[in-house]
Each structure stands twice: as structure tokens, then as C-alpha cells.
Protein backbone atom coordinates (compact mmCIF):
# COMPACT_ATOMS: atom_id res chain seq x y z
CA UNK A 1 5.23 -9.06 2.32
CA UNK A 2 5.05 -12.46 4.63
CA UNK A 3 1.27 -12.38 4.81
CA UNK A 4 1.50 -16.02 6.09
CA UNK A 5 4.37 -15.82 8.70
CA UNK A 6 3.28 -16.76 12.25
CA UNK A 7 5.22 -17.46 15.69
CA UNK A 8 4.72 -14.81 17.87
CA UNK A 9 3.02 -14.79 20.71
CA UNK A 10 -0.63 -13.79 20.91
CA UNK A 11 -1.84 -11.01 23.26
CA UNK A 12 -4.44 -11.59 26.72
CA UNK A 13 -7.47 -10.38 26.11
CA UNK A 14 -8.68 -7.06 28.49
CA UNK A 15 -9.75 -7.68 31.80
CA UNK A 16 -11.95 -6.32 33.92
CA UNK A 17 -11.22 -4.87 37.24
CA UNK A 18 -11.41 -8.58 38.65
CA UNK A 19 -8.71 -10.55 37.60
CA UNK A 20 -10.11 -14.02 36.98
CA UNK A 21 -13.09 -12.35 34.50
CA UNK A 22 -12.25 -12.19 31.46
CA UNK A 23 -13.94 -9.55 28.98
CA UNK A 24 -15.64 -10.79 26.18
CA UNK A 25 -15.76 -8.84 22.78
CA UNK A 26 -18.70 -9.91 20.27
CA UNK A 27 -18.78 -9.59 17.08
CA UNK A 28 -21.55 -7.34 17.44
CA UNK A 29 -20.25 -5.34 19.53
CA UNK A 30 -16.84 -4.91 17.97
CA UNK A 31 -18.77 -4.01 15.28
CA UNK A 32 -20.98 -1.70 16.66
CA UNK A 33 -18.00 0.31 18.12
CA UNK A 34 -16.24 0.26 15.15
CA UNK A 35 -19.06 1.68 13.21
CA UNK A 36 -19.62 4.47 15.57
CA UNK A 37 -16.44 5.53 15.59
CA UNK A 38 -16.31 5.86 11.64
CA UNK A 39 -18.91 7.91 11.85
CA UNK A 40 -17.26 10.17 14.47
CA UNK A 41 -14.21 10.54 12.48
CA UNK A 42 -16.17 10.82 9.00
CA UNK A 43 -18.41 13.75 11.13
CA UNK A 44 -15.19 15.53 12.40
CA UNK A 45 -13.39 15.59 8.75
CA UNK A 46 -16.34 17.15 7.16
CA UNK A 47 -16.21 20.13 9.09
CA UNK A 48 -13.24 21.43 7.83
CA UNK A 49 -12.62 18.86 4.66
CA UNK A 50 -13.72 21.56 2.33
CA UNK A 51 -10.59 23.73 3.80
CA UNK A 52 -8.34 21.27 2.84
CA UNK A 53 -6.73 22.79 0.64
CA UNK A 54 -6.57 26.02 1.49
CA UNK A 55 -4.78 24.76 4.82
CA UNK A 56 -2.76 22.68 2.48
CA UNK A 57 -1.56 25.67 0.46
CA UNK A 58 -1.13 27.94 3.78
CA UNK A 59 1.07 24.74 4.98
CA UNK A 60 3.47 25.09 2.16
CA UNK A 61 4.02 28.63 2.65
CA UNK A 62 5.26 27.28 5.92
CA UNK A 63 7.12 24.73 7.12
CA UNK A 64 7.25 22.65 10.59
CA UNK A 65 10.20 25.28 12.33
CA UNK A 66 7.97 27.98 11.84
CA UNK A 67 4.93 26.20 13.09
CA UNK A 68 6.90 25.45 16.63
CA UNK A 69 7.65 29.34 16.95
CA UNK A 70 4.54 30.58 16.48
CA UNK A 71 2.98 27.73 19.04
CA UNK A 72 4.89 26.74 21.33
CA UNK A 73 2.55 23.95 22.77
CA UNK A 74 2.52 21.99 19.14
CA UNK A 75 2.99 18.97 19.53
CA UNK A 76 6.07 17.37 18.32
CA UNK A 77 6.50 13.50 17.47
CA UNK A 78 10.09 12.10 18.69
CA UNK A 79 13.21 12.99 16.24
CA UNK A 80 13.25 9.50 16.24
CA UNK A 81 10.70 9.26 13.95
CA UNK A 82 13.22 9.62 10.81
CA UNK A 83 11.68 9.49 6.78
CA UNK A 84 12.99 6.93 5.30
CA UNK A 85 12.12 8.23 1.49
CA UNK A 86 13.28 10.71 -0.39
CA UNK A 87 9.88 12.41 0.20
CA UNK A 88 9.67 14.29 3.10
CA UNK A 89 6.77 17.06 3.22
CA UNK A 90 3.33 16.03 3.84
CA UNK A 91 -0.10 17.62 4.81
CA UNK A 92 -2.82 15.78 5.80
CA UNK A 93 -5.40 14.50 8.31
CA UNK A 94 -4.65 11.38 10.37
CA UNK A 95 -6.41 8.36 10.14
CA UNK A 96 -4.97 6.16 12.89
CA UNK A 97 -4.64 2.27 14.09
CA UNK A 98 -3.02 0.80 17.11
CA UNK A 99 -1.14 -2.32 16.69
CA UNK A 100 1.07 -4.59 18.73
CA UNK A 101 4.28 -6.74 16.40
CA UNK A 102 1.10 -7.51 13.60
CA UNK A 103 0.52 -5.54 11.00
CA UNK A 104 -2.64 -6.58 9.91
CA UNK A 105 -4.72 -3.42 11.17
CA UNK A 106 -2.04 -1.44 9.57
CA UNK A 107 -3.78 -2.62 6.16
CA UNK A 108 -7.00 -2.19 6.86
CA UNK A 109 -5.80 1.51 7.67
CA UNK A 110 -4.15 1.87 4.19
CA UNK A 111 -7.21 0.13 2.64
CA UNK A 112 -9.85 2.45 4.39
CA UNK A 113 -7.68 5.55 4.04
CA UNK A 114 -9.18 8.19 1.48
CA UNK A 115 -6.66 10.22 -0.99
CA UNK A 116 -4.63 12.98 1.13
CA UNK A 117 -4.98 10.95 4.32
CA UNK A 118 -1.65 10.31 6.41
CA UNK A 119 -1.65 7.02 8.30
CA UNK A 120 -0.69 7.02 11.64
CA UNK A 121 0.50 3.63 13.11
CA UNK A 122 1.00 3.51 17.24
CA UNK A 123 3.55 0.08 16.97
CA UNK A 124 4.57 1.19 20.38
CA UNK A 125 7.79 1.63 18.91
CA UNK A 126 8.55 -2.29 18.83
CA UNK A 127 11.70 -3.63 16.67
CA UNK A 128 8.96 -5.40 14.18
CA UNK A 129 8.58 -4.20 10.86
CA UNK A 130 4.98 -2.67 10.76
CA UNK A 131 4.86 -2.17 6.47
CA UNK A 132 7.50 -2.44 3.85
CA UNK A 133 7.03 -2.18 -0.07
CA UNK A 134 3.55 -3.11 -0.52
CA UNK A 135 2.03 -0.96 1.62
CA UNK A 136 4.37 2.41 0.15
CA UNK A 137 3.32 1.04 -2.92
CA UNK A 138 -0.58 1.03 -2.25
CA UNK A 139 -0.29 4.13 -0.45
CA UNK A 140 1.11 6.00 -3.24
CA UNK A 141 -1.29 4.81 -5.80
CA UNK A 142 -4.29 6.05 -3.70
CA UNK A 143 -2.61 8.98 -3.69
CA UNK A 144 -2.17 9.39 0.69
CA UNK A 145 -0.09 12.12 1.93
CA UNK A 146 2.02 9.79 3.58
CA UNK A 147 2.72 6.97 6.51
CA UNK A 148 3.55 7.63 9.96
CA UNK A 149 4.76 4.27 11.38
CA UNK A 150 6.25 4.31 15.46
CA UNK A 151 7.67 1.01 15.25
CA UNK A 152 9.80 -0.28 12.46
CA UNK A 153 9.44 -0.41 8.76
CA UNK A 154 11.16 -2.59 5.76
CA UNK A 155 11.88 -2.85 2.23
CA UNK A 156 14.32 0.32 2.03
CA UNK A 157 15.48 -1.04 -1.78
CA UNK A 158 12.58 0.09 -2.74
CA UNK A 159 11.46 2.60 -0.06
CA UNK A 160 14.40 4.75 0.08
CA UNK A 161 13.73 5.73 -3.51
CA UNK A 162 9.70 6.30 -2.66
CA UNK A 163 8.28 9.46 -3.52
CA UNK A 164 5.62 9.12 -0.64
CA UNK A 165 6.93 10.42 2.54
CA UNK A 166 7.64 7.49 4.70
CA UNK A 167 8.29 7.59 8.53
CA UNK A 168 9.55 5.25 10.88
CA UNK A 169 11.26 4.77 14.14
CA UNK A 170 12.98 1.67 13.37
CA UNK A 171 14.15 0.00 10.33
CA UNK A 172 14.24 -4.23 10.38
CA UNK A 173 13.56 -6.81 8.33
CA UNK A 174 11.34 -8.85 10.53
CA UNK A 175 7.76 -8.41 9.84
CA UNK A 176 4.93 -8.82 12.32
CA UNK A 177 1.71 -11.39 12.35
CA UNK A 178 -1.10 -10.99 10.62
CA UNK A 179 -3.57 -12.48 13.14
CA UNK A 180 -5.03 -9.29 14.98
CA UNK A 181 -7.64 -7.54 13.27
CA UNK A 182 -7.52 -3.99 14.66
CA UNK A 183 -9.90 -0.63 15.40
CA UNK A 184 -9.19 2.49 12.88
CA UNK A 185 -9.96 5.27 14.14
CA UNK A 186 -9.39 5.92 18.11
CA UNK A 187 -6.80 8.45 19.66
CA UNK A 188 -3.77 6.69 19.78
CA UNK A 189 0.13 7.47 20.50
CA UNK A 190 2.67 8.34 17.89
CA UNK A 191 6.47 9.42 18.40
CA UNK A 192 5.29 10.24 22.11
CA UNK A 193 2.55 12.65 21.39
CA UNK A 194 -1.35 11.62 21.32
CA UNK A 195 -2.92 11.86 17.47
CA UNK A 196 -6.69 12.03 17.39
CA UNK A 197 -8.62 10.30 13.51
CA UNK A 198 -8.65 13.66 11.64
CA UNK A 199 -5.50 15.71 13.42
CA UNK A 200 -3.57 17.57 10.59
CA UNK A 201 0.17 15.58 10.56
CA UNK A 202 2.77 18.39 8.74
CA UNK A 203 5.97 16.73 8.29
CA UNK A 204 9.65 17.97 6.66
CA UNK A 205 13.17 17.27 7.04
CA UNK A 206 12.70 19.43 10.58
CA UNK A 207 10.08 16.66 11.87
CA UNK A 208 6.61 16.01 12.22
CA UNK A 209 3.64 18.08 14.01
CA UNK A 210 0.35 17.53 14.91
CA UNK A 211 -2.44 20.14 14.74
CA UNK A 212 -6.16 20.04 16.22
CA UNK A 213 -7.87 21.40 12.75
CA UNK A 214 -10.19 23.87 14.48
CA UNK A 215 -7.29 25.66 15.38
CA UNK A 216 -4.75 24.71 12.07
CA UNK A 217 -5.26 28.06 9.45
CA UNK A 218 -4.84 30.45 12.58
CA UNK A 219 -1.51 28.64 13.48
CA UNK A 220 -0.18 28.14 10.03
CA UNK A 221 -1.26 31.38 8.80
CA UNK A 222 0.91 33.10 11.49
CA UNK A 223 3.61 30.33 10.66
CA UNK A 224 3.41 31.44 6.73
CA UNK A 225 3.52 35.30 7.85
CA UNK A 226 6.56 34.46 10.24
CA UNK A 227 8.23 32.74 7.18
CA UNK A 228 7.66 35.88 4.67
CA UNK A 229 9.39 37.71 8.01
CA UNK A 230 12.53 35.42 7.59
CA UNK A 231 12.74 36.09 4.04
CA UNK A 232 13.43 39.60 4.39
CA UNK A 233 15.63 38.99 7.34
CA UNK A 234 17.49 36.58 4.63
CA UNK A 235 17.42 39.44 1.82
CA UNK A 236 18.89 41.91 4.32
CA UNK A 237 21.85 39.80 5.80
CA UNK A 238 22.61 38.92 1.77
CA UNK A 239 22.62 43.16 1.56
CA UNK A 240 25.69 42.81 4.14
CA UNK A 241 23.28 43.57 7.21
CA UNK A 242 24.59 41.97 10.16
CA UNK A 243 21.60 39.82 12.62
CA UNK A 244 21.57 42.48 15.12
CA UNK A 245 20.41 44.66 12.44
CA UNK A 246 17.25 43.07 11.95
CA UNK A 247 16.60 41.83 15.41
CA UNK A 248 16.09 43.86 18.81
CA UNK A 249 19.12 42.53 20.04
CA UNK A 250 20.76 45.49 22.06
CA UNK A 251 17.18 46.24 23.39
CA UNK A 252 16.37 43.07 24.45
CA UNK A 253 19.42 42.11 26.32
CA UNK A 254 19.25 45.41 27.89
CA UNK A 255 15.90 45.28 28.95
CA UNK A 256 16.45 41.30 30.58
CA UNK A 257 19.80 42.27 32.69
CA UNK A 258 17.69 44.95 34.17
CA UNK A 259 14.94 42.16 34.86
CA UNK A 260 11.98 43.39 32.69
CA UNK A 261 10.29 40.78 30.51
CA UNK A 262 11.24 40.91 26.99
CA UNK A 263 11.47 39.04 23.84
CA UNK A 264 13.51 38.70 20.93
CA UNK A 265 11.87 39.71 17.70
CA UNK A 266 12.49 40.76 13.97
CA UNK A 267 12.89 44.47 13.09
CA UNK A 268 13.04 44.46 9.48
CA UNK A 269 10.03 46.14 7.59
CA UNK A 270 7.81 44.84 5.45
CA UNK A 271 9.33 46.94 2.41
């Protein structure tokens, strides 16, 4: 991990609505900012960190496909976003970073990251490599659901055999600076969807979602009942049932060429 190599180019500072004034950022301020937003996020996980788990085990009755058809507005990171491990399911809340080709606050999120946190990079899906060996490394030790990194990632020798659930947008060799302390913690953008510090990120060989908590045991709960559903759709067809057996088909099509609303749903019992 080049922790010394330099040459790229540093970013402007933020301006202000007139051009020539440049913003300044104390110290103090920086910190003060990052210190309230810490306590946001740490305020936020503790009303629902002691449901954790039970969200956890309703997750792996469920699985990202069923999540999407029992909420439709999910949201969805990017099928770009491919693992890059042989670990591929993970549960937990997001603790974020925003970086730009340095991968310095990408640390510091792997660092402050407790155990069953998921880190969520926003590279802004640059061609630099954003964490490679190391960083799986540390991540699995402190025992972290996993890394979410929009941008690109490194090391595969090692990576691709990694039991933590790694994904990435890119893969590259080139690693980013390490000049730009960043801000955990803010609502940031990842495989084209906005992640919020404490979000519940479900990922699986379908993809990854995002979930507001307030609203995650309602939505996998009906994804876990949906999946029981399948199960005996899957039993019947392996009976010799055919799919319009255990779905509405002839009614539904019937009922949409005469231009009445319908849906298509399951029609097997729960026996």
C-alpha cells in the first residue's frame, strides 16, 4: 500500500458565491463539524442498533431480488458495482467518506468503523485504486460487514480469495494520494444512489441495496415472507406443476386485454 506516493494534482479549495473569495476552513471549525456530525450518526445508529440483529437474521431469510419486489422504490447501486471476493452477502449500516483519487479518508473510515459496519466510499467512480490488501485485511479483522468502494480497488491476489465482501467499480493498480484528510460521516453518492451514515447496505451476487432503517424490518420482513412464497412455488414446479399453475396467469392477462388493472401474483397455498 504506497502510503508515500505523490504526483497528482491537488484539489481548489470551495468558493463562495464570489469567485475571487476564497473559503477558509479552520481547524476549529473542521473540527467542530466533524464532531457534530459523529454525534448525529452515533444518535441515529442507536435507535435501532439494538435491532441489529434481528434485521440481520430477517435479511438472510431474504435476499436483495426479493427486497426490489416488495419495494419498488429501493434503491439500487449501479451493476457496475461488481464484488471482487469470493464473499458476497453482507448486512450492515453504512458509515460513509467522500474522496477524490486519495485514499486517505478511506482509512480513517476503516479505522473509525465499528464491527458489522459496511464502508461506503463515494470515489466518484475515478480509475484510481481507492484500497487494496491492507485495507480487506484490516477490515476483516475488525470484523466489518464489508466495503463498498465506487471507484477502483487493487490487490485482487489477495482480494479475490477474501472472505469479506468486497465491492468495486473499477479494478487498477494505481493507487491514489494520501494528502486529503477527509469528513466520515455525511450523505454521500455510491453506484448512483445517495447513502446516508447509518443506511442498511444488503448486498449478494444480485447487487447491492440501500435501506432507510426506520423503514428496514417492514421491507425485509415482507421480502423474507415473499421468499417462503417462492419456495413453495419451487416445491410445486419440482411436483411437475407447470408456472401457470401457481400464478394468476390466465386471470391476469384476461383481466389487462380488457383494460382493468391487474397484477401478477402467486397462487400456491401456504400448505
Amino acid at each position: 500500500m504506497p502510503f508515500a506516493r505523490q504526483g497528482l494534482p491537488t484539489l481548489p479549495l470551495p468558493v463562495d458565491a464570489e469567485p475571487a473569495r476564497v473559503r477558509e476552513v479552520t481547524p476549529t471549525a473542521r473540527a467542530y463539524d466533524t464532531f457534530s456530525r459523529t454525534v448525529t450518526v452515533l444518535w441515529r445508529r442507536a435507535r435501532y442498533r439494538h435491532r441489529v440483529s434481528d434485521i440481520r437474521t430477517l435479511a438472510a431469510r431474504a435476499d436483495t431480488s426479493a427486497i426490489c419486489d416488495v419495494d419498488r422504490s429501493v434503491r439500487v447501486m449501479s451493476p457496475e458495482l461488481r464484488c471482487r471476493s469470493t464473499g458476497k452477502v453482507m448486512c450492515g449500516p453504512a458509515v460513509t467518506v467522500r474522496v477524490r483519487d486519495d485514499f486517505l479518508g478511506v482509512l480513517q473510515a476503516v479505522v473509525a468503523a465499528a464491527p458489522g459496519d459496511v464502508v461506503v466510499v463515494d470515489g466518484g467512480g475515478r480509475s484510481t485504486a481507492l484500497a487494496g490488501e491492507l485495507f480487506a485485511r484490516a477490515a476483516l479483522a475488525k470484523g466489518l460487514a464489508g466495503l463498498v468502494v465506487d471507484g477502483g480497488y487493487r490487490d485482487l491476489g489477495y482480494v479475490a480469495g477474501c472472505a469479506l465482501p468486497v465491492y468495486s467499480r473499477l479494478v487498477t493498480p494505481m493507487a491514489g494520494t494520501t494528502q486529503r484528510p477527509a469528513v466520515l460521516n455525511e450523505p454521500v453518492t455510491c453506484g448512483g444512489v445517495p447513502v446516508r451514515p447509518g443506511d442498511l447496505v444488503i448486498a449478494d451476487g444480485d447487487g447491492i441495496v440501500v435501506l432507510d432503517p426506520d423503514g428496514a424490518a417492514a421491507c425485509l420482513s415482507a421480502a423474507a415472507a415473499l421468499k417462503e412464497t417462492e419456495a413453495r412455488v419451487a416445491a410445486r414446479l419440482a411436483e411437475g406443476a407447470g408456472l401457470d399453475e401457481c400464478v394468476n396467469l390466465a386471470e391476469h392477462v384476461a383481466r389487462l386485454e380488457a383494460g382493468e388493472p391487474s397484477r401478477l401474483t402467486f397462487t400456491v397455498s401456504d400448505r
